[in-house]
Protein backbone atom coordinates (compact mmCIF):
# COMPACT_ATOMS: atom_id res chain seq x y z
CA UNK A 1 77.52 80.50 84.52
CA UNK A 2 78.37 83.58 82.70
CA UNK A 3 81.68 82.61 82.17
CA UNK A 4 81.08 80.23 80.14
CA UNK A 5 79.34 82.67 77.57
CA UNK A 6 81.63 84.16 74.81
CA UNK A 7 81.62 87.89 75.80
CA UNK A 8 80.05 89.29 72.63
CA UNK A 9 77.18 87.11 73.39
CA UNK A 10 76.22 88.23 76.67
CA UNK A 11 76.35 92.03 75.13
CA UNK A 12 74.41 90.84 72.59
CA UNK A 13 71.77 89.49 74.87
CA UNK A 14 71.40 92.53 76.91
CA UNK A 15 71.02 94.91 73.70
CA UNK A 16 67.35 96.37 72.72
CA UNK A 17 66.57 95.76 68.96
CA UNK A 18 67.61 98.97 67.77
CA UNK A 19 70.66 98.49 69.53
CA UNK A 20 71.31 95.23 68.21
CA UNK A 21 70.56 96.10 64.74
CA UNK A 22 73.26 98.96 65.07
CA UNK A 23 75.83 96.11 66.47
CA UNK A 24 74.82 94.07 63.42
CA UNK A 25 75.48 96.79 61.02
CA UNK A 26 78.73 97.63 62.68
CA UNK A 27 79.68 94.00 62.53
CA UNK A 28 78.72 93.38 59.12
CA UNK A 29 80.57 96.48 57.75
CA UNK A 30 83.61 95.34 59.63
CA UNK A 31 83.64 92.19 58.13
CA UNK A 32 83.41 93.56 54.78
CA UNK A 33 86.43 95.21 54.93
CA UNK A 34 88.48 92.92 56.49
CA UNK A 35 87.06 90.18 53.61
CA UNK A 36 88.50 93.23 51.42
CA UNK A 37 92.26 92.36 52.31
CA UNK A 38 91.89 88.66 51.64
CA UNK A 39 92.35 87.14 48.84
CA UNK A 40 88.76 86.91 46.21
CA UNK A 41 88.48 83.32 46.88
CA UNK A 42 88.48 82.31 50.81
CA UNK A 43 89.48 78.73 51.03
CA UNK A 44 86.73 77.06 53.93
CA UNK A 45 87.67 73.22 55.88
CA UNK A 46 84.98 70.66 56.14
CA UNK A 47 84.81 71.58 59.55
CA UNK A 48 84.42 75.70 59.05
CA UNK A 49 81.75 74.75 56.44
CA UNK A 50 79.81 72.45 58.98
CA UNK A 51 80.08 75.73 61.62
CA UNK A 52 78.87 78.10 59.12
CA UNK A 53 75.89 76.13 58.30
CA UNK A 54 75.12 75.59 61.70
CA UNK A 55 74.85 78.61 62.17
CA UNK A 56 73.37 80.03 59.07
CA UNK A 57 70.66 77.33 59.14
CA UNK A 58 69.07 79.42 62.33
CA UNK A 59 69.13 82.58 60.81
CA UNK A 60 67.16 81.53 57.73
CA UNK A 61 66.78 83.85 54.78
CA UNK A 62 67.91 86.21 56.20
CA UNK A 63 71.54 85.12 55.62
CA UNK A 64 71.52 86.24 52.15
CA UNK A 65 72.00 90.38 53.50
CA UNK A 66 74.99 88.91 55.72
CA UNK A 67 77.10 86.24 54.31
CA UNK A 68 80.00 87.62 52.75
CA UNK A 69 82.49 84.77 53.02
CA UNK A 70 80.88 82.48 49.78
CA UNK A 71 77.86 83.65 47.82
CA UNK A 72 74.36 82.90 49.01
CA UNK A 73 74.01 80.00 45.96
CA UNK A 74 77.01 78.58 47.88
CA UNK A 75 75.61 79.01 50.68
CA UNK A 76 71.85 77.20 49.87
CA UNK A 77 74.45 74.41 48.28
CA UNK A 78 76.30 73.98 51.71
CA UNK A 79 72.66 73.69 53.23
CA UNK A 80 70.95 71.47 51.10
CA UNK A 81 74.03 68.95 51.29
CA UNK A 82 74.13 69.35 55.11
CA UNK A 83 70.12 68.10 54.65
CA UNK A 84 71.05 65.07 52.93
CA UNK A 85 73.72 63.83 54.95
CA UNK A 86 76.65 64.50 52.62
CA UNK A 87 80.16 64.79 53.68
CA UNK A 88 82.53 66.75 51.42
CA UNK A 89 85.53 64.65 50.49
CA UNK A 90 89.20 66.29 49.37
CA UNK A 91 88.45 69.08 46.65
CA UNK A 92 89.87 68.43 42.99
CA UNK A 93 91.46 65.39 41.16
CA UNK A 94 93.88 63.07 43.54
CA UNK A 95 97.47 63.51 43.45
CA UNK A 96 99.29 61.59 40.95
CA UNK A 97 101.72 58.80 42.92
CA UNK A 98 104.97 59.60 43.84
CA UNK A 99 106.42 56.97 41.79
CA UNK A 100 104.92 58.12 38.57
CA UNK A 101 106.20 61.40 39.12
CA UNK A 102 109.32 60.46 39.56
CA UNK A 103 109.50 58.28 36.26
CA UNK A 104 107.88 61.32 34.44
CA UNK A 105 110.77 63.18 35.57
CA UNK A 106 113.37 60.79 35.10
CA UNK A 107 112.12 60.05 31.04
CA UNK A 108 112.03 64.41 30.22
CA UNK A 109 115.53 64.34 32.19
CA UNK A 110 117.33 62.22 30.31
CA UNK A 111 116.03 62.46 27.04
CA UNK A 112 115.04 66.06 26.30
CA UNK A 113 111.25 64.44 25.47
CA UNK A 114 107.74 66.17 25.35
CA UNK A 115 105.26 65.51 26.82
CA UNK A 116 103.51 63.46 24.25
CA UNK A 117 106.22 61.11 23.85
CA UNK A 118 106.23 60.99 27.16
CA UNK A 119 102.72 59.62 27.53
CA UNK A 120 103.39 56.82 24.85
CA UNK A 121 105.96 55.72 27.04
CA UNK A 122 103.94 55.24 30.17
CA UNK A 123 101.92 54.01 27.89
CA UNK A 124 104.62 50.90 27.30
CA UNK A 125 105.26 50.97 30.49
CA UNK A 126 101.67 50.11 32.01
CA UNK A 127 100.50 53.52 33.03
CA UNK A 128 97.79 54.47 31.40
CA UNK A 129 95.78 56.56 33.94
CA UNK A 130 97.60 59.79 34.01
CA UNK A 131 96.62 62.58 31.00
CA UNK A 132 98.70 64.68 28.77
CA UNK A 133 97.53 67.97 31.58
CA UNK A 134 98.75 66.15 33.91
CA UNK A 135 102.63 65.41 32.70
CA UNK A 136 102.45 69.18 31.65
CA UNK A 137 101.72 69.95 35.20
CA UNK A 138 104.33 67.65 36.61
CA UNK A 139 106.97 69.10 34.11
CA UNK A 140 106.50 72.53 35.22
CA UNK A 141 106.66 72.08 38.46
CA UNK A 142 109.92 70.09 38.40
CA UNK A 143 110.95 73.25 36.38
CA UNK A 144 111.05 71.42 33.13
CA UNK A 145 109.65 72.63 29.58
CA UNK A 146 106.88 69.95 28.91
CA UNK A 147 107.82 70.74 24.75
CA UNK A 148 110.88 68.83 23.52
CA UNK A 149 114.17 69.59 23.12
CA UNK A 150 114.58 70.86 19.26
CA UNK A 151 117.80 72.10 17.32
CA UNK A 152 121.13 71.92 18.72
CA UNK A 153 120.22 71.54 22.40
CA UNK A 154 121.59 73.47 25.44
CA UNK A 155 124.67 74.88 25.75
CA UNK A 156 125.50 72.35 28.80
CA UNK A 157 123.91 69.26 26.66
CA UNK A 158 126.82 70.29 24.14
CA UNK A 159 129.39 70.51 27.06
CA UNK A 160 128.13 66.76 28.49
CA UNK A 161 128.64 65.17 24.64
CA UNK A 162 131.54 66.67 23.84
CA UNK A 163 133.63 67.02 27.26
CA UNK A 164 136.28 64.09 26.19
CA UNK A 165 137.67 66.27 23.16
CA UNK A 166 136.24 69.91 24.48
CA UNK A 167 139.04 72.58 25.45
CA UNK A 168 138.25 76.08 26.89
CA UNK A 169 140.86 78.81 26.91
CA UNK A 170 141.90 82.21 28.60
CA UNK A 171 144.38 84.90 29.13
CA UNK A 172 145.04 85.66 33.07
CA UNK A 173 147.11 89.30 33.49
CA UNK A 174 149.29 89.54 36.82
CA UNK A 175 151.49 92.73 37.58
CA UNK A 176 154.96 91.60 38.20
CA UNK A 177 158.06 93.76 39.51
CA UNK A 178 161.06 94.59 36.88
CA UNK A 179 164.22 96.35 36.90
CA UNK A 180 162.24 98.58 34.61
CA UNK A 181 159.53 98.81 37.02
CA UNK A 182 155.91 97.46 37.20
CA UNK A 183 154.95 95.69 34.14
CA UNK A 184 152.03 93.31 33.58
CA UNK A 185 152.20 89.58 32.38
CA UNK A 186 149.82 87.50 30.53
CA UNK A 187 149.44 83.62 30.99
CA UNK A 188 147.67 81.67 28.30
CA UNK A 189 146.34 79.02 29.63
CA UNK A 190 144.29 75.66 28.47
CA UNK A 191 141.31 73.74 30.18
CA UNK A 192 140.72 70.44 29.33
CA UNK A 193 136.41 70.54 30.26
CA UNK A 194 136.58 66.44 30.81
CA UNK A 195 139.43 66.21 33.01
CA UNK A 196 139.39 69.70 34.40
CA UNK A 197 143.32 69.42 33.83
CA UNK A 198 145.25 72.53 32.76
CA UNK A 199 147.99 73.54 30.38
CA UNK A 200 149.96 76.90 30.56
CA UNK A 201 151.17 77.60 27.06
CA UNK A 202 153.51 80.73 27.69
CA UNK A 203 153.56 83.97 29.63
CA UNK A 204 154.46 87.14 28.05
CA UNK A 205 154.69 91.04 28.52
CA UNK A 206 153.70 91.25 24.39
CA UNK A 207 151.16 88.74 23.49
CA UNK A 208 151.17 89.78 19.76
CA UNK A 209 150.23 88.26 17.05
CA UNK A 210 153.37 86.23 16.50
CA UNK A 211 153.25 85.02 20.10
CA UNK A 212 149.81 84.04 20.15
CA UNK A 213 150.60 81.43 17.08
CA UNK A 214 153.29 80.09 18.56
CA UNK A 215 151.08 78.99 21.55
CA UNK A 216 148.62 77.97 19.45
CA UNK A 217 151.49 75.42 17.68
CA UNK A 218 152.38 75.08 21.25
CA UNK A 219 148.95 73.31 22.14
CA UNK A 220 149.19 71.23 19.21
CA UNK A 221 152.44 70.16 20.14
CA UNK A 222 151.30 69.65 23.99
CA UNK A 223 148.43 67.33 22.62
CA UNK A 224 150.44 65.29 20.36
CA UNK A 225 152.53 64.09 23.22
CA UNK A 226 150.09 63.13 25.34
CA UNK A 227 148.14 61.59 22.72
CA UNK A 228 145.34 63.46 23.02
CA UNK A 229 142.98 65.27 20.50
CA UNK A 230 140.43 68.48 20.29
CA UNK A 231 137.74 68.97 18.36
CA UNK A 232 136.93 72.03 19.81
CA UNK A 233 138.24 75.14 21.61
CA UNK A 234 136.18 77.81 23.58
CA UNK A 235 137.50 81.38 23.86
CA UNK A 236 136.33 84.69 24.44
CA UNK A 237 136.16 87.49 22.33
CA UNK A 238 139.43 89.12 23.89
CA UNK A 239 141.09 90.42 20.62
CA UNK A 240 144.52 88.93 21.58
CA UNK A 241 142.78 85.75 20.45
CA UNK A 242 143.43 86.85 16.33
CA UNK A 243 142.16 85.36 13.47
CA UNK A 244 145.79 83.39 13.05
CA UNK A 245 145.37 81.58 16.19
CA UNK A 246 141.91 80.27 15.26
CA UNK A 247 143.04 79.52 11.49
CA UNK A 248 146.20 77.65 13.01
CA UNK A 249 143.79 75.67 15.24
CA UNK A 250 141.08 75.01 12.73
CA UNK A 251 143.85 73.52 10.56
CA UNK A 252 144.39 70.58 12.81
CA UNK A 253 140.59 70.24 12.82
CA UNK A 254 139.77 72.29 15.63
CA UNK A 255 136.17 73.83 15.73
CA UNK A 256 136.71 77.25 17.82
CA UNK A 257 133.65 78.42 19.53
CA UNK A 258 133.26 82.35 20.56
CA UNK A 259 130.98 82.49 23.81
CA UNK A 260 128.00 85.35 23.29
CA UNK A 261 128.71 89.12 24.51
CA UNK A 262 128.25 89.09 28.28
CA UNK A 263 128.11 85.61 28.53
CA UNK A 264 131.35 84.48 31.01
CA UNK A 265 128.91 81.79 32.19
CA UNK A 266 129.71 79.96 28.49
CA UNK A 267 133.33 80.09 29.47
CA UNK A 268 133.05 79.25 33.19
CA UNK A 269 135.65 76.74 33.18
CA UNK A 270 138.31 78.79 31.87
CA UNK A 271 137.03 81.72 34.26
CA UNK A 272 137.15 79.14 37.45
CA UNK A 273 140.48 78.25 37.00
CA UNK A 274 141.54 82.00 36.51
CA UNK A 275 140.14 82.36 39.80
CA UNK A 276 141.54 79.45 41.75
CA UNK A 277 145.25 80.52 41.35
CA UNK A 278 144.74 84.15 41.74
CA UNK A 279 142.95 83.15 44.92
CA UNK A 280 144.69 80.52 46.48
CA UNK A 281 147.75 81.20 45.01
CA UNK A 282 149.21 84.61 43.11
CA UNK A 283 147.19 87.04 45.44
CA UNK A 284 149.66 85.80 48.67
CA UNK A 285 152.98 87.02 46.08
CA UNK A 286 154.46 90.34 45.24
CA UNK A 287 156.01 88.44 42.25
CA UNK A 288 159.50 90.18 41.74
CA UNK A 289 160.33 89.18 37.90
CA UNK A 290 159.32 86.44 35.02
CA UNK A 291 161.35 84.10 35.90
CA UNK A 292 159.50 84.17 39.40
CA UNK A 293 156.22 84.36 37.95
CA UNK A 294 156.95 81.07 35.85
CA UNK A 295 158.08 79.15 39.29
CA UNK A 296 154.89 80.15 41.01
CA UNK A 297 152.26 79.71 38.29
CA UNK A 298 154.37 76.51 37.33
CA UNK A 299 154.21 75.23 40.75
CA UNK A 300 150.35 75.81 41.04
CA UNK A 301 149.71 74.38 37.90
CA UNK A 302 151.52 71.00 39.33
CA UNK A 303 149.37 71.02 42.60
CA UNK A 304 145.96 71.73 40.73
CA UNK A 305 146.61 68.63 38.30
CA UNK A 306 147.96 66.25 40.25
CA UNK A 307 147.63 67.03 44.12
CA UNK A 308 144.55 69.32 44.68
CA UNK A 309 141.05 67.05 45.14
CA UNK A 310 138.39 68.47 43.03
CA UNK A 311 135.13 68.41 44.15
CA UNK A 312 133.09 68.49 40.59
CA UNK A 313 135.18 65.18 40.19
CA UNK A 314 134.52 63.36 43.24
CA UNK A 315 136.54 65.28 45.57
CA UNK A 316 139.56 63.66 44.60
CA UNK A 317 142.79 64.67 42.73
CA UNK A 318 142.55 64.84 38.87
CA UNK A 319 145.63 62.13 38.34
CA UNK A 320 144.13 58.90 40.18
CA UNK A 321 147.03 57.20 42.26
CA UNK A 322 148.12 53.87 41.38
CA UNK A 323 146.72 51.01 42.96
CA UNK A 324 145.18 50.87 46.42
CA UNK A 325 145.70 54.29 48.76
CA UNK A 326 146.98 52.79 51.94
CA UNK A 327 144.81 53.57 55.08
CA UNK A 328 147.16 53.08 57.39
CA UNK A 329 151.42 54.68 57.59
CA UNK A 330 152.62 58.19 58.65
CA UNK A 331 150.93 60.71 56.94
CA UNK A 332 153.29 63.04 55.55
CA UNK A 333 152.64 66.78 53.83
CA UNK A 334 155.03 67.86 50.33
CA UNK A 335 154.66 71.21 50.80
CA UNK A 336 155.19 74.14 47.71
CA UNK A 337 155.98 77.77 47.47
CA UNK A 338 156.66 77.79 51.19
CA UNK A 339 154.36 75.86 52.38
CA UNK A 340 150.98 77.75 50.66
CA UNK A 341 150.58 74.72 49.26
CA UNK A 342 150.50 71.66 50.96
CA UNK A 343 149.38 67.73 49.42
CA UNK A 344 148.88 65.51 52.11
CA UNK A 345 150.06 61.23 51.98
CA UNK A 346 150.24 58.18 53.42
CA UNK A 347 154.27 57.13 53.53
CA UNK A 348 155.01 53.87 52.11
CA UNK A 349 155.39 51.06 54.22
């Protein structure tokens, strides 16, 4: 039978009562520092509490010199609704339904609202049981401010509103090979944010001030054809960007926005597209002259806006084909710059 005893109880049972009291004291002081290491508050289960009383219920009073896990108020509280037959039910308030979460969510989302307005329209909506604590608490932890949105808005609320006229701009620098040696290029080059379509205005050794007006008539010129318009134009604070080129832009009513110091982030569009074609494009060239810059750089600049899918627009290529894309032919490859490039179609039947 003694195998079925726990072994601290069967030492226990053998001990004198000096001896036990020592094991006591030991125990007790071991359990006080161990309860040092946990957290202040020790979380208990319905089923721990109904143990602990149990157990505590035997020892009587005398509890009070060894519980350590609640206080001995807590303790008398556990008892006394043990006595009467109570059950303890889930701790704290219910949680709020999934599907009012989710419309709480959806309304801050989409309309920048706090959390007031957001209660008057639950409020329209039928739900009238959830409190202004409680939206805060469902805001936060979505990761949302529960105050509304108040001024001009985010930066990336001003990039969703204004994306169909909203250009961002950059210079990219590439060392190129000359019968005079190594010399290093600049490319100014234009994003359209909507479309994600880009426009190389000129490449140059010298981007002075004279050149950088002329590509700044350049881009008016390149929008006028394709019937297009700008309202505004996001550049960095590079210094090649002079006050000219901004007063030739704002002329034709274009608003030119400056990004903060150390903020790329503002520009990211620009500084994405800088990236792609060194990337997957003029890091696999030692480019031997301009005129061999201009093929390669033209060539990308082809593939990215008409052959390359994009995945932050549907993973497809930014110039929609015409009509229906067969599903069935020879699939073919048009391949550029050797064959670093490669576009992918269906031939015609």
């Amino acid at each position: 039978m003694a195998r079925f005893f726990h072994p601290l109880i069967l030492m226990l049972a053998n001990l004198g009562k000096s001896e036990l009291a020592r094991q006591v004291q030991y125990l007790k002081a071991e359990n006080e520092i161990l309860r040092a290491k946990l957290p202040k508050r020790v979380t208990v289960t319905p089923m721990e509490r109904r143990r602990l009383v149990k157990l505590g219920r035997k020892i009587g009073p005398a509890i009070k010199h060894l519980i350590t896990i609640v206080t001995y108020r807590t303790f008398l509280r556990w008892l006394a609704g043990d006595k009467a037959g109570r059950t303890s039910g889930k701790r704290g308030r219910p949680r709020t339904d999934e599907e009012i979460r989710e419309i709480i969510i959806r309304l801050a989302q989409e309309n920048g609202w706090g959390y007031t307005r957001i209660l008057g329209e639950l409020k329209k909506l039928g739900i009238r049981r959830v409190c202004r604590s409680t939206v805060i608490n469902i805001l936060k932890a979505a990761g949302l401010d529960p105050g509304p949105q108040r001024g001009e808005g985010s930066w990336d609320e001003f990039l969703r509103i204004h994306a169909k006229t909203l250009w961002a701009c950059d210079f990219l620098s590439k060392k190129v090979w000359t019968k005079w040696g190594l010399a290093e290029f600049f490319i100014l080059f234009f994003v359209h944010v909507g479309s994600r379509r880009v426009y190389v205005s000129g490449i140059t050794t010298h981007p002075d001030t004279a050149w950088v007006a002329q590509q700044a008539r350049n881009f008016g010129v390149h929008l006028a054809e394709r019937g297009e318009e700008a309202s505004y134009l996001i550049h960095d604070r590079d210094t090649k960007f002079t006050a000219q080129f901004d007063a030739m832009l704002e002329a034709e009513g274009v608003t030119i926005k400056e990004p903060t110091a150390k903020s790329p982030n503002m520009n990211a569009f620009a500084e994405r597209w800088a990236q792609s074609v060194q990337v997957e494009c003029l890091d696999h060239f030692v480019v031997l002259g301009e005129d061999h810059l201009r093929h390669i750089v033209g060539e990308y600049v082809a593939y990215f806006n008409a052959e390359r899918p994009h995945q932050a627009m549907g993973n497809s290529p930014l110039t929609e084909p015409t009509g229906t894309v067969p599903t069935d032919g020879e699939v073919r490859c048009q391949e550029r710059l050797g064959g670093l490039l490669r576009h992918y179609y269906r031939k015609a039947a």
